[in-house]
PDB file of N, CA and C in Angstrom:
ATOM      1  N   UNK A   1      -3.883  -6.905  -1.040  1.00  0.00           N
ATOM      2  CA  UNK A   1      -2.523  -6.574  -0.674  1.00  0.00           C
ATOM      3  C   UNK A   1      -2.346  -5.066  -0.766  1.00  0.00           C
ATOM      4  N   UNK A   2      -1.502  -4.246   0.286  1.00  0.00           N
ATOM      5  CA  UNK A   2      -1.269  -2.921   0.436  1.00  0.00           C
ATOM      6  C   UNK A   2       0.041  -2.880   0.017  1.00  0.00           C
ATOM      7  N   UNK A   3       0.365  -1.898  -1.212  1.00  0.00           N
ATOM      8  CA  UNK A   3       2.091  -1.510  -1.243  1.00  0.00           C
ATOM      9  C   UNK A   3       2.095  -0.095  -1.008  1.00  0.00           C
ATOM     10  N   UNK A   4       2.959   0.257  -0.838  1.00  0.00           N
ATOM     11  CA  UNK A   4       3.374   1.854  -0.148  1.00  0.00           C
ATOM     12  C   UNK A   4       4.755   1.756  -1.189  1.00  0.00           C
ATOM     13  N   UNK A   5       4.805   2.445  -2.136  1.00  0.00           N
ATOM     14  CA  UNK A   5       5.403   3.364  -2.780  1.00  0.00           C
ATOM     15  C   UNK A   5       5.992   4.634  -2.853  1.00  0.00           C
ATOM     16  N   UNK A   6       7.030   4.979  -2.651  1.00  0.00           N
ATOM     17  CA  UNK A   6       7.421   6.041  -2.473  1.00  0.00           C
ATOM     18  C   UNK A   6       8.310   6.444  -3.396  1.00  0.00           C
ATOM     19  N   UNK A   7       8.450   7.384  -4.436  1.00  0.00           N
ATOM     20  CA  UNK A   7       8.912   8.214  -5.179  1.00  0.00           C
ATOM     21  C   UNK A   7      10.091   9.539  -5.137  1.00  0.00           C
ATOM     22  N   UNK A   8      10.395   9.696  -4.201  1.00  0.00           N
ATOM     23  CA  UNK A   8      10.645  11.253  -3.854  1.00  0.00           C
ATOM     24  C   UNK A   8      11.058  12.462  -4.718  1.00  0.00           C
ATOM     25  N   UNK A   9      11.744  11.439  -5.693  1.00  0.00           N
ATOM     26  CA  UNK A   9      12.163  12.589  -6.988  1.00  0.00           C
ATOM     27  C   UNK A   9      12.832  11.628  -8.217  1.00  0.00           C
ATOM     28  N   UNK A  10      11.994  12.508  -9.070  1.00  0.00           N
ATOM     29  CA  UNK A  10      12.304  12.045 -10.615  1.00  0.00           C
ATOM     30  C   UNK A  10      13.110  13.173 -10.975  1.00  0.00           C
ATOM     31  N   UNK A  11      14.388  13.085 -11.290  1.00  0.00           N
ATOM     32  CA  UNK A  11      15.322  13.768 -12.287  1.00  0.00           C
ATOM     33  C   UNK A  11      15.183  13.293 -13.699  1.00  0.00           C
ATOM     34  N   UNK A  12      14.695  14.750 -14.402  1.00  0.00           N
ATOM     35  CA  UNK A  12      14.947  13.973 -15.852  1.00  0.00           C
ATOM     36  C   UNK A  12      16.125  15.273 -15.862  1.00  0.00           C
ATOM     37  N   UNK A  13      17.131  14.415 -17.302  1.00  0.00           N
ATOM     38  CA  UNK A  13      18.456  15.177 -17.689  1.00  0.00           C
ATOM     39  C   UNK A  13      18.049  15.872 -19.133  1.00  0.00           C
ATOM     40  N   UNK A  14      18.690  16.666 -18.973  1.00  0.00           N
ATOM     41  CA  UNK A  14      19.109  17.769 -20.162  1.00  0.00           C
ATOM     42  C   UNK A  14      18.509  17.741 -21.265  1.00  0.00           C
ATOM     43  N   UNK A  15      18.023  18.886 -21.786  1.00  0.00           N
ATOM     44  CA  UNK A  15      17.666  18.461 -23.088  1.00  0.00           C
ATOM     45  C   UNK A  15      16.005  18.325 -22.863  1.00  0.00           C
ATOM     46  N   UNK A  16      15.001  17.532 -22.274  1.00  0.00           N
ATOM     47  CA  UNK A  16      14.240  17.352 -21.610  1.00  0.00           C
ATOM     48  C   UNK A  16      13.145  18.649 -21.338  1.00  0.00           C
ATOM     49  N   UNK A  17      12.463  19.002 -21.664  1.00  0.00           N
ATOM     50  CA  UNK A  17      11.797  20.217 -20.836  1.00  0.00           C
ATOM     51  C   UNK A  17      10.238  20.127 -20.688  1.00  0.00           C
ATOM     52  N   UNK A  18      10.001  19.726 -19.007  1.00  0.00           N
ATOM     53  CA  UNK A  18       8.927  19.803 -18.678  1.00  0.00           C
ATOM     54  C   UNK A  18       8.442  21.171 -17.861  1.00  0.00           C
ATOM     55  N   UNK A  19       7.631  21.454 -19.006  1.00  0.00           N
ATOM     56  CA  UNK A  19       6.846  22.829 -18.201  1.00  0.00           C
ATOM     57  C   UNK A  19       6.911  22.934 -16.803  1.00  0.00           C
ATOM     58  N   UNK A  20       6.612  23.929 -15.687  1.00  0.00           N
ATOM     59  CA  UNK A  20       6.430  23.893 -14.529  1.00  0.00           C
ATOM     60  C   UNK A  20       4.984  23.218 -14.755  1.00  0.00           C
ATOM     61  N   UNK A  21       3.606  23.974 -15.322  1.00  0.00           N
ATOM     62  CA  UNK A  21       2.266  23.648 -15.298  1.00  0.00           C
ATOM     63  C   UNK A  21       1.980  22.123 -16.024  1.00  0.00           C
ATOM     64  N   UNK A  22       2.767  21.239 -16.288  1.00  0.00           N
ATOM     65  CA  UNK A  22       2.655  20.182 -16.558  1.00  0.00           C
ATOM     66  C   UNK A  22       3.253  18.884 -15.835  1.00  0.00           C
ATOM     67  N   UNK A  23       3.660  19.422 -14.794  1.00  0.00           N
ATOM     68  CA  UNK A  23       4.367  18.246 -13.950  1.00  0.00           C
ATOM     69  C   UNK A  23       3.867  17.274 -13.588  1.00  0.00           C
ATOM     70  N   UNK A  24       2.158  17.701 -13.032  1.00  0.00           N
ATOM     71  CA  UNK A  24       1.207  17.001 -12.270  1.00  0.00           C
ATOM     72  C   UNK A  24       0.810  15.972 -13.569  1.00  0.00           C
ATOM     73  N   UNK A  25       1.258  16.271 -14.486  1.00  0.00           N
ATOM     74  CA  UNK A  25       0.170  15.039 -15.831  1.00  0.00           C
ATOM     75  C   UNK A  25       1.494  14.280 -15.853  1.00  0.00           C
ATOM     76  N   UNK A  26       2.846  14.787 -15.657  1.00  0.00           N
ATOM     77  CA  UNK A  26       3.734  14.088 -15.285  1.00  0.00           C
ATOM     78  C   UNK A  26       3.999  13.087 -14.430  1.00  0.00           C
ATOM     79  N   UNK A  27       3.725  13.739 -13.341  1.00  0.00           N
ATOM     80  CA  UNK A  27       3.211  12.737 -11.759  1.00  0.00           C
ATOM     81  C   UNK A  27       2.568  11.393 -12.132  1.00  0.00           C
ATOM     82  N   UNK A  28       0.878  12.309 -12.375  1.00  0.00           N
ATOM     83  CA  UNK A  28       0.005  11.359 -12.592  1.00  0.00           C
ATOM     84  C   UNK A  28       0.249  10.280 -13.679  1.00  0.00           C
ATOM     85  N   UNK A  29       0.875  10.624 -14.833  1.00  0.00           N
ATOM     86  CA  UNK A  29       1.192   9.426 -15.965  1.00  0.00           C
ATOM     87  C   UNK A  29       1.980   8.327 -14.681  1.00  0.00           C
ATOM     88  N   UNK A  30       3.156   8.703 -14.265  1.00  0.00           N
ATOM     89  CA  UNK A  30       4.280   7.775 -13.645  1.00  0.00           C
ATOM     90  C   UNK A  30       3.491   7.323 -12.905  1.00  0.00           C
ATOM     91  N   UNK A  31       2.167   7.555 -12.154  1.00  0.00           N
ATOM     92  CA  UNK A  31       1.499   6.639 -11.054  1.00  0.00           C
ATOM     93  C   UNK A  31       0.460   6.061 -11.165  1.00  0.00           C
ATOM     94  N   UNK A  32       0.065   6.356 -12.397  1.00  0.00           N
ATOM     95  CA  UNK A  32      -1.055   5.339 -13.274  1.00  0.00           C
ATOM     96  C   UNK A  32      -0.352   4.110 -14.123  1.00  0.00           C
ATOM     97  N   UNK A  33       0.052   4.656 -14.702  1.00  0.00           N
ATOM     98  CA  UNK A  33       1.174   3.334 -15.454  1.00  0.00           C
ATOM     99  C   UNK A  33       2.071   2.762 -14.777  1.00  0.00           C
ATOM    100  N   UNK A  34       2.457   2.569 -13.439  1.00  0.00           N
ATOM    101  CA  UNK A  34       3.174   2.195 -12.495  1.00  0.00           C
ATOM    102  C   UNK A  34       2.009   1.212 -11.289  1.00  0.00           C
ATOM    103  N   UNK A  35       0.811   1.625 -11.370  1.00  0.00           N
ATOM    104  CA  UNK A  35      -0.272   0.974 -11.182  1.00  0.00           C
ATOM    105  C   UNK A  35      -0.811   0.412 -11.644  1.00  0.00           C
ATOM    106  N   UNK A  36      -0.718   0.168 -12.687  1.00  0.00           N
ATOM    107  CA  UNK A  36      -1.303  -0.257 -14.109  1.00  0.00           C
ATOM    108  C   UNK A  36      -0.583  -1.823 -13.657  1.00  0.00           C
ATOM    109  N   UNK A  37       1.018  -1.524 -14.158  1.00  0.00           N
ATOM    110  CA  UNK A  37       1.707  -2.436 -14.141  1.00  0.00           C
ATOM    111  C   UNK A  37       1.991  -3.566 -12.888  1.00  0.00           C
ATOM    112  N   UNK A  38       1.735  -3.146 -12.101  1.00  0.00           N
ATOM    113  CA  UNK A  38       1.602  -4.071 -10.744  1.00  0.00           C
ATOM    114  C   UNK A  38       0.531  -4.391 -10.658  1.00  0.00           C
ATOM    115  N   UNK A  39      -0.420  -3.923 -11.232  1.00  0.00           N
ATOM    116  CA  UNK A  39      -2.286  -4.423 -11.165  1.00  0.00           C
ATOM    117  C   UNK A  39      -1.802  -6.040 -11.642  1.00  0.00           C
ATOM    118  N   UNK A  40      -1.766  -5.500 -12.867  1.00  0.00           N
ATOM    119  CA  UNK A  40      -1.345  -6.409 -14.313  1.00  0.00           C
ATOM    120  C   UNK A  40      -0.394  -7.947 -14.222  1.00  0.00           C
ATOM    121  N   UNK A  41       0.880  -6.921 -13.554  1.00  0.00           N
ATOM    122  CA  UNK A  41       2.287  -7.858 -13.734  1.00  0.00           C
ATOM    123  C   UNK A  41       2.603  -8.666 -12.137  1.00  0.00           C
ATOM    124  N   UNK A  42       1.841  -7.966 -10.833  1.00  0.00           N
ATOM    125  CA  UNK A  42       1.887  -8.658  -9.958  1.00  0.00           C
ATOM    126  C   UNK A  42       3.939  -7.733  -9.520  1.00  0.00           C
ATOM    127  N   UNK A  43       4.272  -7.792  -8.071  1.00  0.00           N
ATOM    128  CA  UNK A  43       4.690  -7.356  -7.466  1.00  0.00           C
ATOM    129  C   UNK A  43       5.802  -7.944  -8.154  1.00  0.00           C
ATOM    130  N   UNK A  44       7.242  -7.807  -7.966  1.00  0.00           N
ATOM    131  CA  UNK A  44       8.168  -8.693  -8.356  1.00  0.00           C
ATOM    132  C   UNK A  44       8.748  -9.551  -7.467  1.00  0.00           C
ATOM    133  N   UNK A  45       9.383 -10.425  -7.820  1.00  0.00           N
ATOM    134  CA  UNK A  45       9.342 -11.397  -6.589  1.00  0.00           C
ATOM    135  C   UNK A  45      10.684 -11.168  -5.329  1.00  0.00           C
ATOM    136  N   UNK A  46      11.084 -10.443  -5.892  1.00  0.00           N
ATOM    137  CA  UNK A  46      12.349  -9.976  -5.079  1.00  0.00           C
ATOM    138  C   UNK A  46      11.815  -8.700  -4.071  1.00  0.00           C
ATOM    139  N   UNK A  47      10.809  -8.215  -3.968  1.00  0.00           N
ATOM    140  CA  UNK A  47      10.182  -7.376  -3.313  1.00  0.00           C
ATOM    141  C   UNK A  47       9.261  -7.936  -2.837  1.00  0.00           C
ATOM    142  N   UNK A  48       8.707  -8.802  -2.736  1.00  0.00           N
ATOM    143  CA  UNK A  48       7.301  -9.549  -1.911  1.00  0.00           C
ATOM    144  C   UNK A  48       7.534  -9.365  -0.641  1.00  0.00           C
ATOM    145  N   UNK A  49       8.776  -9.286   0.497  1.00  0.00           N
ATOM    146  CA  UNK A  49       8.658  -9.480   1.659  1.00  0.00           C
ATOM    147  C   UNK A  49       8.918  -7.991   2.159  1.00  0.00           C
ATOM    148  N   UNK A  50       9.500  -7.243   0.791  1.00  0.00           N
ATOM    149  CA  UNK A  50       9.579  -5.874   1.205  1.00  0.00           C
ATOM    150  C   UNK A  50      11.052  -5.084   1.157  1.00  0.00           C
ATOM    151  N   UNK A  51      11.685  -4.114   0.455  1.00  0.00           N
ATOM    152  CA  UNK A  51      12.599  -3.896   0.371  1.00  0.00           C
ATOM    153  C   UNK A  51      12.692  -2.115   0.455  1.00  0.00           C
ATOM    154  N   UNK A  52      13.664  -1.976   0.609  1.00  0.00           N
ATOM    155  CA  UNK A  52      14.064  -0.499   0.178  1.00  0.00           C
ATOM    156  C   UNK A  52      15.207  -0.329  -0.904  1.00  0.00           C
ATOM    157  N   UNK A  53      15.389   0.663  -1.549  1.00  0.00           N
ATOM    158  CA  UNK A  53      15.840   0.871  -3.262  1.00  0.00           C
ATOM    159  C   UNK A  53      16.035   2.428  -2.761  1.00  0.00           C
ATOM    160  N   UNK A  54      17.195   2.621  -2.854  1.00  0.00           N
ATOM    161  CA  UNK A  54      17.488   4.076  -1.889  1.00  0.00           C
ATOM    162  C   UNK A  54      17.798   4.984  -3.321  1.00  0.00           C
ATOM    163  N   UNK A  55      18.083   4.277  -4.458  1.00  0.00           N
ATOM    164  CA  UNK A  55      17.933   4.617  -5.783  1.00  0.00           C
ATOM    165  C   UNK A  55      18.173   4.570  -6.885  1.00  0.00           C
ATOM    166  N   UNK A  56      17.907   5.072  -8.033  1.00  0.00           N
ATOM    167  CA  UNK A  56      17.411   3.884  -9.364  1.00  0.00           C
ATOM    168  C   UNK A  56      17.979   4.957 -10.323  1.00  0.00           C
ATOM    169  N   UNK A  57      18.786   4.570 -11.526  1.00  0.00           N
ATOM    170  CA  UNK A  57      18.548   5.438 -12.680  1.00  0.00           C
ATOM    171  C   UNK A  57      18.049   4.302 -13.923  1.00  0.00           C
ATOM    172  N   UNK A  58      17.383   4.944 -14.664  1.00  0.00           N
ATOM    173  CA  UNK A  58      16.653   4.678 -15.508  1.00  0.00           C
ATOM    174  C   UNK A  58      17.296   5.434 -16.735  1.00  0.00           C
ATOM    175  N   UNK A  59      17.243   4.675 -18.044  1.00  0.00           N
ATOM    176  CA  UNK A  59      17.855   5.202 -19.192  1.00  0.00           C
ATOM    177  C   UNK A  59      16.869   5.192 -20.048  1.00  0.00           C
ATOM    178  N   UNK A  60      16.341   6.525 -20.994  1.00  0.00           N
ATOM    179  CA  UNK A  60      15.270   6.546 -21.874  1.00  0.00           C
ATOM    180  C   UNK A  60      15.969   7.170 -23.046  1.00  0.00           C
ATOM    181  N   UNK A  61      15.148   6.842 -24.204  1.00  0.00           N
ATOM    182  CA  UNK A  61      16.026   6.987 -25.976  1.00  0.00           C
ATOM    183  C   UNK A  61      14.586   7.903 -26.035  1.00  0.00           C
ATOM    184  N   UNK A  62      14.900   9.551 -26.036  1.00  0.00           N
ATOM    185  CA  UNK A  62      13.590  10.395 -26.371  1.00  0.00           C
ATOM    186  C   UNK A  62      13.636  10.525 -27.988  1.00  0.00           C
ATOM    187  N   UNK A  63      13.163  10.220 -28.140  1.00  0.00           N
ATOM    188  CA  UNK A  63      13.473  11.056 -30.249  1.00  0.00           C
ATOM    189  C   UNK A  63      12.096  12.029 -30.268  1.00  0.00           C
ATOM    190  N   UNK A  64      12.370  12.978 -30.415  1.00  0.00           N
ATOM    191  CA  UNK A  64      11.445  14.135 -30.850  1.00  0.00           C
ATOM    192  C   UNK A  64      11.498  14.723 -29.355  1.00  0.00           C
ATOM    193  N   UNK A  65      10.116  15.696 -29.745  1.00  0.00           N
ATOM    194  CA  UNK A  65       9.342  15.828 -28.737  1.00  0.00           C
ATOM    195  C   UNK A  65       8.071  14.916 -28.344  1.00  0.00           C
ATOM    196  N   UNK A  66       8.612  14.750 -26.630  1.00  0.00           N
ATOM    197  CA  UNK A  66       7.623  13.747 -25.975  1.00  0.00           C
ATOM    198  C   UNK A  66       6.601  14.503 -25.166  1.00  0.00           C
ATOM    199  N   UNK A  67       5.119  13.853 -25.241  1.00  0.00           N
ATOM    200  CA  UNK A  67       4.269  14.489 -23.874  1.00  0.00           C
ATOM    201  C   UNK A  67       4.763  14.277 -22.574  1.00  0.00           C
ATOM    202  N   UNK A  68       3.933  15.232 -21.872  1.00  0.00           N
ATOM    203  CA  UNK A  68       4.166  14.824 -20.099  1.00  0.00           C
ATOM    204  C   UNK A  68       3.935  13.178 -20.378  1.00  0.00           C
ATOM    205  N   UNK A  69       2.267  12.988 -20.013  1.00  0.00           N
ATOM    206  CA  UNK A  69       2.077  11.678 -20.608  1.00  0.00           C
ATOM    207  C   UNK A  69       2.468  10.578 -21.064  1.00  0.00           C
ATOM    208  N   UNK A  70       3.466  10.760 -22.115  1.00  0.00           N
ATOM    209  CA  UNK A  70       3.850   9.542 -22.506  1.00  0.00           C
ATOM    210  C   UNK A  70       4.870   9.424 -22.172  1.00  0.00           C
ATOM    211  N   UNK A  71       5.892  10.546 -21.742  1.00  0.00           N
ATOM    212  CA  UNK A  71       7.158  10.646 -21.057  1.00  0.00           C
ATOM    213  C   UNK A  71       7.033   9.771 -19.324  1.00  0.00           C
ATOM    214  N   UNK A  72       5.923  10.185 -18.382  1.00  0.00           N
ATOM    215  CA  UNK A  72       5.327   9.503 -17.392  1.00  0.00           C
ATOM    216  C   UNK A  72       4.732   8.487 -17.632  1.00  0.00           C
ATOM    217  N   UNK A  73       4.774   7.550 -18.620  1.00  0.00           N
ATOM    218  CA  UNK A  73       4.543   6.229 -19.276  1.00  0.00           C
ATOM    219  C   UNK A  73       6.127   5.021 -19.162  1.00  0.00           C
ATOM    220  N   UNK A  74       6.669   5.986 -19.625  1.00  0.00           N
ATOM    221  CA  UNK A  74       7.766   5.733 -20.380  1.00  0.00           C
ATOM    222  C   UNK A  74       9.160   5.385 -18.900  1.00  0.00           C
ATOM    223  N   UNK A  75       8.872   6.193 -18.232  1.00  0.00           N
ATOM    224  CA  UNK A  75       9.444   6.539 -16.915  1.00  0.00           C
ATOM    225  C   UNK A  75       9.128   5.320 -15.994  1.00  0.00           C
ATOM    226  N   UNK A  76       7.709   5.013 -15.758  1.00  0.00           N
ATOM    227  CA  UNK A  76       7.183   4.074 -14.970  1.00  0.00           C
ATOM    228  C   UNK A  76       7.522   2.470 -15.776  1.00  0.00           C
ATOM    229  N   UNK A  77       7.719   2.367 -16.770  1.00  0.00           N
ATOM    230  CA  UNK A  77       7.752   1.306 -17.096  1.00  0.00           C
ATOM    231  C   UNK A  77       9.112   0.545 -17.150  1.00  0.00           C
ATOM    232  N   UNK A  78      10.067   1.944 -17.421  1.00  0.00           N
ATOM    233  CA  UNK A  78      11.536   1.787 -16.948  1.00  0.00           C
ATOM    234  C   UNK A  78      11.802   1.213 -15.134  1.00  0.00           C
ATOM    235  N   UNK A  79      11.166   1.764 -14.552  1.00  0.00           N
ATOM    236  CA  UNK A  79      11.498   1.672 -13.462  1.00  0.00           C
ATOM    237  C   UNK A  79      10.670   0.414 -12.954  1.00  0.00           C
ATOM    238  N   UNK A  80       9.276  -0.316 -13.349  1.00  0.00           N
ATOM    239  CA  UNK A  80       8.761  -1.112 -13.310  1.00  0.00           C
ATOM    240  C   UNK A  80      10.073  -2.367 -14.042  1.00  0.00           C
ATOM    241  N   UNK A  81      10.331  -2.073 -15.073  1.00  0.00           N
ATOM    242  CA  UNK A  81      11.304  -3.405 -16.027  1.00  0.00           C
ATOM    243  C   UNK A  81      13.190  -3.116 -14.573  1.00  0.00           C
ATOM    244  N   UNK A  82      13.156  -1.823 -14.354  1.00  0.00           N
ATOM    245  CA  UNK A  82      14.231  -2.326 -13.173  1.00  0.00           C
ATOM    246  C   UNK A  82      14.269  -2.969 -11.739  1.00  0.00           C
ATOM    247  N   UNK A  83      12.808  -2.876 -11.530  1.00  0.00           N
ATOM    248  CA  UNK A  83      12.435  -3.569 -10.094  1.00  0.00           C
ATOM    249  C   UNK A  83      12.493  -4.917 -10.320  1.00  0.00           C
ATOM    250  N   UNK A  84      12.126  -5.324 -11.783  1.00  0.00           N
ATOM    251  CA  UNK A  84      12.158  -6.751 -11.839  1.00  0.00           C
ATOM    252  C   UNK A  84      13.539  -7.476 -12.406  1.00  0.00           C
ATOM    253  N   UNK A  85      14.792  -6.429 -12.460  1.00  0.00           N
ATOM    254  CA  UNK A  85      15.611  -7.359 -12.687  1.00  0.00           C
ATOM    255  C   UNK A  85      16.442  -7.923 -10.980  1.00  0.00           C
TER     256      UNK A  85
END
């Protein structure tokens, strides 16, 4: 099966600070763990025939300081747990 994913922009809010030179580990976390999870969890079923989602907010509880990494973990899995409601 082929999915086409499209992203166009992640806003994170305030408070938040991702380097310019760290975006890409940013990127890459949100599209590995977002791959991960559809490997894993299988498509959701409300999207099987195909939809568009013109757009999403996602709510995250940061305490401390977070990596690109785990912040692009954290991001994808939000948005993975909102595709499936």
């Amino acid at each position: 099966m082929n999915l086409n994913l499209r992203i166009s922009e992640i806003v994170i809010g305030e408070g938040v600070d991702v380097p310019r030179s760290m975006r890409r580990v940013l990127q890459a976390a949100v599209e590995t763990e977002l791959t991960r999870l559809l490997a894993e969890k299988g498509l959701p079923h409300n999207l099987e025939k195909g939809a568009g989602i013109p757009g999403m907010q996602v709510d995250l509880e940061l305490k401390g300081k977070t990596s690109p990494d785990h912040l692009g973990k954290m991001v994808a899995q939000s948005i993975y747990a909102e595709l499936t409601k």
